[in-house]
Protein backbone atom coordinates (compact mmCIF):
# COMPACT_ATOMS: atom_id res chain seq x y z
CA UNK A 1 0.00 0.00 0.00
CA UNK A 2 1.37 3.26 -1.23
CA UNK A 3 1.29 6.75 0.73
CA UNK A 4 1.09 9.93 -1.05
CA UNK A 5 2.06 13.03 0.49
CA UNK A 6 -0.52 15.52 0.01
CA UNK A 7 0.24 18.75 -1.37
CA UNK A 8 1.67 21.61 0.64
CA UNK A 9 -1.03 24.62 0.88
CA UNK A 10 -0.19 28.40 1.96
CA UNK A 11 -0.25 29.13 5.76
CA UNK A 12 -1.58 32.03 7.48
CA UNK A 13 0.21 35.46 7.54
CA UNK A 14 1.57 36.06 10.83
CA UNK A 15 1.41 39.43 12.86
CA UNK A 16 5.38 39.45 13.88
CA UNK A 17 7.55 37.89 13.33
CA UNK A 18 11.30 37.25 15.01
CA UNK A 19 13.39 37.12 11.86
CA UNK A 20 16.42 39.05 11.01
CA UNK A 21 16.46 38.65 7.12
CA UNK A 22 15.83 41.17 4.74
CA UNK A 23 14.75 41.05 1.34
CA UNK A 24 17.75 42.06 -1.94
CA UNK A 25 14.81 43.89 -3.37
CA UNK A 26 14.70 47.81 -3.09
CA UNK A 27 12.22 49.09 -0.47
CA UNK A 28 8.68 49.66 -0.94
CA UNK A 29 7.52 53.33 -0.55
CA UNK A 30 4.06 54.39 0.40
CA UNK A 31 3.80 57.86 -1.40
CA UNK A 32 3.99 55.07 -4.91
CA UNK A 33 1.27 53.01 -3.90
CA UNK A 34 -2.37 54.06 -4.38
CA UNK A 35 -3.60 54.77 -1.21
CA UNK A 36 -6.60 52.30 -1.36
CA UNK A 37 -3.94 50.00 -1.38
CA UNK A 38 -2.57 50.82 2.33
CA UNK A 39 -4.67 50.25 5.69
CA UNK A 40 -3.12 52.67 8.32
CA UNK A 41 -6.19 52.77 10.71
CA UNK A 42 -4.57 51.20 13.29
CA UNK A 43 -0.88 51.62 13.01
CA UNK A 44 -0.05 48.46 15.28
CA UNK A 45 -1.33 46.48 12.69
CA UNK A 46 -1.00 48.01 9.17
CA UNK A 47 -1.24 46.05 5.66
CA UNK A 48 -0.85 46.65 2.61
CA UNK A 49 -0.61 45.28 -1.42
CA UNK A 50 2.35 43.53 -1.66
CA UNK A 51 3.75 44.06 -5.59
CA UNK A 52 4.37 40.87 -6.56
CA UNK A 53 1.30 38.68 -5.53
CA UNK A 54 -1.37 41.31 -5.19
CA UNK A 55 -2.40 40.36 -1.79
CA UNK A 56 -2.96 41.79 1.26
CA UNK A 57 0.38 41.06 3.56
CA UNK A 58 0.86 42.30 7.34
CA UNK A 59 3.63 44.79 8.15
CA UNK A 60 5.85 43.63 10.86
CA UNK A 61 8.43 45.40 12.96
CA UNK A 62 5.98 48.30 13.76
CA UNK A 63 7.68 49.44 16.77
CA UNK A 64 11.30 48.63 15.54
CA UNK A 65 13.74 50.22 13.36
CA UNK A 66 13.38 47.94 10.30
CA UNK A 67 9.43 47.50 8.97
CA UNK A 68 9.19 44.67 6.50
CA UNK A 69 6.72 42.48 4.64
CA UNK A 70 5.97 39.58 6.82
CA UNK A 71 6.99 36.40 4.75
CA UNK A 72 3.78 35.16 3.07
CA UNK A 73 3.06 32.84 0.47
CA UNK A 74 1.31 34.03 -2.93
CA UNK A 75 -2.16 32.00 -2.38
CA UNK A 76 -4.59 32.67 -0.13
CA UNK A 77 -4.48 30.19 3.04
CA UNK A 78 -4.94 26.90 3.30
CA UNK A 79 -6.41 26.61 0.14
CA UNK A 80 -3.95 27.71 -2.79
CA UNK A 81 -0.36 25.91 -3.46
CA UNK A 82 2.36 27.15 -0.42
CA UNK A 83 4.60 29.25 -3.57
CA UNK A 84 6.77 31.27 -1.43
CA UNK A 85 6.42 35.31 -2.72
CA UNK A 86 9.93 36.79 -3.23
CA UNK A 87 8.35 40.28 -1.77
CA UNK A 88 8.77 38.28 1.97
CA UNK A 89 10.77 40.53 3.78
CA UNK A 90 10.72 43.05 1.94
CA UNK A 91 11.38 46.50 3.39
CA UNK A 92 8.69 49.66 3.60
CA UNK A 93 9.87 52.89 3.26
CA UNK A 94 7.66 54.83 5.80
CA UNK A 95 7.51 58.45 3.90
CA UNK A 96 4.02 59.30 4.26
CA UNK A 97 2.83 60.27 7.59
CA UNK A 98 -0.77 58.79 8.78
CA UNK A 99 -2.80 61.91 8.50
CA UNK A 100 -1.01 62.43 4.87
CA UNK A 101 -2.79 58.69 4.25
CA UNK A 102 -6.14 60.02 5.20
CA UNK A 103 -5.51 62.96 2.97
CA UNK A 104 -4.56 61.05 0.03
CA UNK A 105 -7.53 58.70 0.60
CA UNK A 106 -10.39 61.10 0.82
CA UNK A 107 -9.01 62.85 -2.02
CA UNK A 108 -9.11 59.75 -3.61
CA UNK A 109 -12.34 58.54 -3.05
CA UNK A 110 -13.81 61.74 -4.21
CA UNK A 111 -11.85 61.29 -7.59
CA UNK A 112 -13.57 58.12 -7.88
CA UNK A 113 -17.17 58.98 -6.74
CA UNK A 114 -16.69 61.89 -9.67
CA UNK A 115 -16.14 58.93 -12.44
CA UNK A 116 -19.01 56.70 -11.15
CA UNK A 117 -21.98 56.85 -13.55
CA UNK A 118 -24.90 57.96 -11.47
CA UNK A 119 -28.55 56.83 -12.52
CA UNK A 120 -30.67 60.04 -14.27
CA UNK A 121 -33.81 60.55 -12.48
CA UNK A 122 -37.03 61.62 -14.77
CA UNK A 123 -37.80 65.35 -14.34
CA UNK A 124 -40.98 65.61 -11.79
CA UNK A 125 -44.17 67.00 -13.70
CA UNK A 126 -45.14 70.46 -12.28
CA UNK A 127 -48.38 70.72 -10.13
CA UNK A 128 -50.44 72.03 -13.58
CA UNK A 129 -49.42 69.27 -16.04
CA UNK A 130 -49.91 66.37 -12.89
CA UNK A 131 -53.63 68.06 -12.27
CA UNK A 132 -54.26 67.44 -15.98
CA UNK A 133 -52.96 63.93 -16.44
CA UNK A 134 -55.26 62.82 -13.14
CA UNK A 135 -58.07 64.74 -14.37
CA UNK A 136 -58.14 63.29 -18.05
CA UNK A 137 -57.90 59.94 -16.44
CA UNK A 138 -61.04 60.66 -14.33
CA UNK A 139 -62.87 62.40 -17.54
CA UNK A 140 -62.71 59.26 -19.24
CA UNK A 141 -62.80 58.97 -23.19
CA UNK A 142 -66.19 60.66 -23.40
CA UNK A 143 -65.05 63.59 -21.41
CA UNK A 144 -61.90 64.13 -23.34
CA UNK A 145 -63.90 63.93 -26.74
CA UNK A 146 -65.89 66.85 -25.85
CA UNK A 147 -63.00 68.71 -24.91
CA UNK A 148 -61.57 68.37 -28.14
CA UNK A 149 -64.99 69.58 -29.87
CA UNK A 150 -65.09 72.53 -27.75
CA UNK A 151 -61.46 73.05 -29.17
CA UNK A 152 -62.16 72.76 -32.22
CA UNK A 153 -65.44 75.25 -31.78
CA UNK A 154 -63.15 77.60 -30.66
CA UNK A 155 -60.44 77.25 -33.54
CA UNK A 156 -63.24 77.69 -36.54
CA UNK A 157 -64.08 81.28 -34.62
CA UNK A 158 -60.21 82.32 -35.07
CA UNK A 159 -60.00 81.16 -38.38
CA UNK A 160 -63.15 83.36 -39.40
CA UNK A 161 -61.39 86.39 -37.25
CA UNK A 162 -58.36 85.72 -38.77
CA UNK A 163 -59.86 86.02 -42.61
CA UNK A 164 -61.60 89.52 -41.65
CA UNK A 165 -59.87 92.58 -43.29
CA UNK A 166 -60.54 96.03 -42.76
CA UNK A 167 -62.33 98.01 -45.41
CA UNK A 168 -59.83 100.30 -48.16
CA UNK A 169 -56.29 98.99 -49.14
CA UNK A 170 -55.56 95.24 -48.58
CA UNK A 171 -52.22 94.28 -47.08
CA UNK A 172 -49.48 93.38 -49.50
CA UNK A 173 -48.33 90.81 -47.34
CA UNK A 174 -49.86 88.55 -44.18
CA UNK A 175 -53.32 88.96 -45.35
CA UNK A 176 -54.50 86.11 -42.97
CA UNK A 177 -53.68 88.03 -39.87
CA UNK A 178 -56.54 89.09 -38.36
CA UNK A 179 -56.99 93.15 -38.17
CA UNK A 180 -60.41 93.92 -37.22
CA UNK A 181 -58.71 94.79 -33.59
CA UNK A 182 -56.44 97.24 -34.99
CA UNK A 183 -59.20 99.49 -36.34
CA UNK A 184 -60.15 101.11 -32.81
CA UNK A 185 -56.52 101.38 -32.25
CA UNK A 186 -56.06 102.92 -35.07
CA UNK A 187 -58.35 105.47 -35.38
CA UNK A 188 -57.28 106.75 -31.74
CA UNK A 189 -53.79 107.42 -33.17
CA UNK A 190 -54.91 109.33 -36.35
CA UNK A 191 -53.50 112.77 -35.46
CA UNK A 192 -56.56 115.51 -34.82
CA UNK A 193 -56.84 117.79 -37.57
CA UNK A 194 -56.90 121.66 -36.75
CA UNK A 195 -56.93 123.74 -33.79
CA UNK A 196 -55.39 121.67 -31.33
CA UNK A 197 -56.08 122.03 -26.93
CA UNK A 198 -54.65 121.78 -24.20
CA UNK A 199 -55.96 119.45 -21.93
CA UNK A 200 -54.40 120.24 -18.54
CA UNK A 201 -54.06 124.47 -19.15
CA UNK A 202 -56.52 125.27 -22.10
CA UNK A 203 -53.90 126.53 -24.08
CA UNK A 204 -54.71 126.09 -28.13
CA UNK A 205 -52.48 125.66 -31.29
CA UNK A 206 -54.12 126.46 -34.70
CA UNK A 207 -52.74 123.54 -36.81
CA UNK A 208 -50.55 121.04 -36.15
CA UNK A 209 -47.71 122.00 -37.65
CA UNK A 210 -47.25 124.32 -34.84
CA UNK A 211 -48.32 122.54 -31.90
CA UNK A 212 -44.61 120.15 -33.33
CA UNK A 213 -43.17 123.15 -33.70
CA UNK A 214 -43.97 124.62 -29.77
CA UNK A 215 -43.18 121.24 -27.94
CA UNK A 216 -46.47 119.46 -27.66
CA UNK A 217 -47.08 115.96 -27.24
CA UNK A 218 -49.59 113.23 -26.71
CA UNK A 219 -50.01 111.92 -23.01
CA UNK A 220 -52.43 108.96 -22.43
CA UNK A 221 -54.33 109.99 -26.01
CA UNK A 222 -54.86 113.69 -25.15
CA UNK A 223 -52.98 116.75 -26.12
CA UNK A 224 -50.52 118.73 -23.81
CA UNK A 225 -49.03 121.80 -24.61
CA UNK A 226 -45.07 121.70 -24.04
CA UNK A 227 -44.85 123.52 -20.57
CA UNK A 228 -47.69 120.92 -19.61
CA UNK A 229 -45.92 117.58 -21.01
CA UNK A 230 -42.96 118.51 -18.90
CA UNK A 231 -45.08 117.89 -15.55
CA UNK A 232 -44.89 114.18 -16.93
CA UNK A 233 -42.48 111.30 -16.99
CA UNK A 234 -40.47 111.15 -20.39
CA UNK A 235 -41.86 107.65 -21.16
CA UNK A 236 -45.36 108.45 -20.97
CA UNK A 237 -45.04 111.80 -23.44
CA UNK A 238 -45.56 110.42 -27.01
CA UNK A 239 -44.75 113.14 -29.72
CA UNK A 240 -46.95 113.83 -32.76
């Protein structure tokens, strides 16, 4: 009967250790590494990413001269093959003080919160358009089709408006705007014709020609003579 040896699997990383051997390989310094990749919360027992294997290895010698990787193996324990890493040993160049760390790390973390893609939220309706949507969905079909009809009612009396045209000359262009509201408006703006009065002094102009020529103006549709206008703001005087 045979016996086969069974396969040699990493241990677990110890804490301290007692050694006195020291890696060939040049130090590791902590202002290189990222500084996710350092855990300095609680100095006693800080870690970090050792190079080689990418795994979290235990800094010994923490109260000594000398701080080192603890020797490790690449694997994790007890479950991958015991490969010694040639990191074990290794010295760690201390040249970042703790509160530098934190620094480093929050300014970090913000970096990376910035590149995160964050979810886009729909825009909320506003109070009007959400009172609509609930109230056509109470209406019903029936109440929304005589909506529409009303609308409609109300767009064949704007198209009729819109076809009327003042009596004389027709407008070269736009003749489907409607102008029966500009008649009233109109006709208040025609300048008067002869003697002109005052309204606020009594003071009279025989044509118009001279009222221009003496300072008058039109204030709120009535005529002022030009000592009068001056009794009222500049934007409200409107000149012949």
């Amino acid at each position: 009967m045979s016996i086969t040896a069974a396969m040699p699997t990493a241990k677990e990383r110890p804490r301290r250790t007692r050694t006195k051997r020291v890696s060939a390989l040049p130090p590791i310094k902590l202002s290189q590494l990222p500084p996710s990749h350092i855990d300095l919360r609680d100095p006693l027992k800080a870690v970090l990413v050792c190079e080689d294997c990418e795994t979290w290895v235990p800094i010994t010698g923490m109260q000594s001269k000398v701080q080192k990787l603890v020797p490790h193996h690449t694997g994790k324990a007890h479950v991958a093959a015991a490969l010694h890493c040639r990191s074990s040993n290794r010295r760690v160049d201390f040249d970042m003080t703790i509160p530098e760390w934190r620094h480093a790390l929050t300014d970090a973390g913000t970096e990376a919160s910035s590149r995160q893609a964050t979810a886009v939220l729909p825009k909320a309706f506003s109070p009007q358009t959400d009172r609509t949507l609930r109230g056509r969905s109470v209406r019903g079909a029936v109440g929304r089709r005589a909506e529409w009809a009303a609308a409609l009612y109300r767009v064949r009396v704007a198209d009729q408006l819109r076809r009327a045209v003042p009596q004389g000359a027709h407008p070269t262009e736009g003749s489907d705007v409607p102008l029966d509201h500009l008649i009233p408006r109109q006709a208040a703006e025609q300048p008067a014709v002869g003697p002109l009065t005052c309204e606020r002094c009594g003071a009279t102009e025989s044509s118009l020609a001279s009222a221009v020529a003496a300072g008058w103006c039109r204030i709120t549709r009535h005529s002022h003579c030009g000592r009068c206008a001056k009794r009222f703001p500049v934007w409200t005087r409107t000149s012949f």
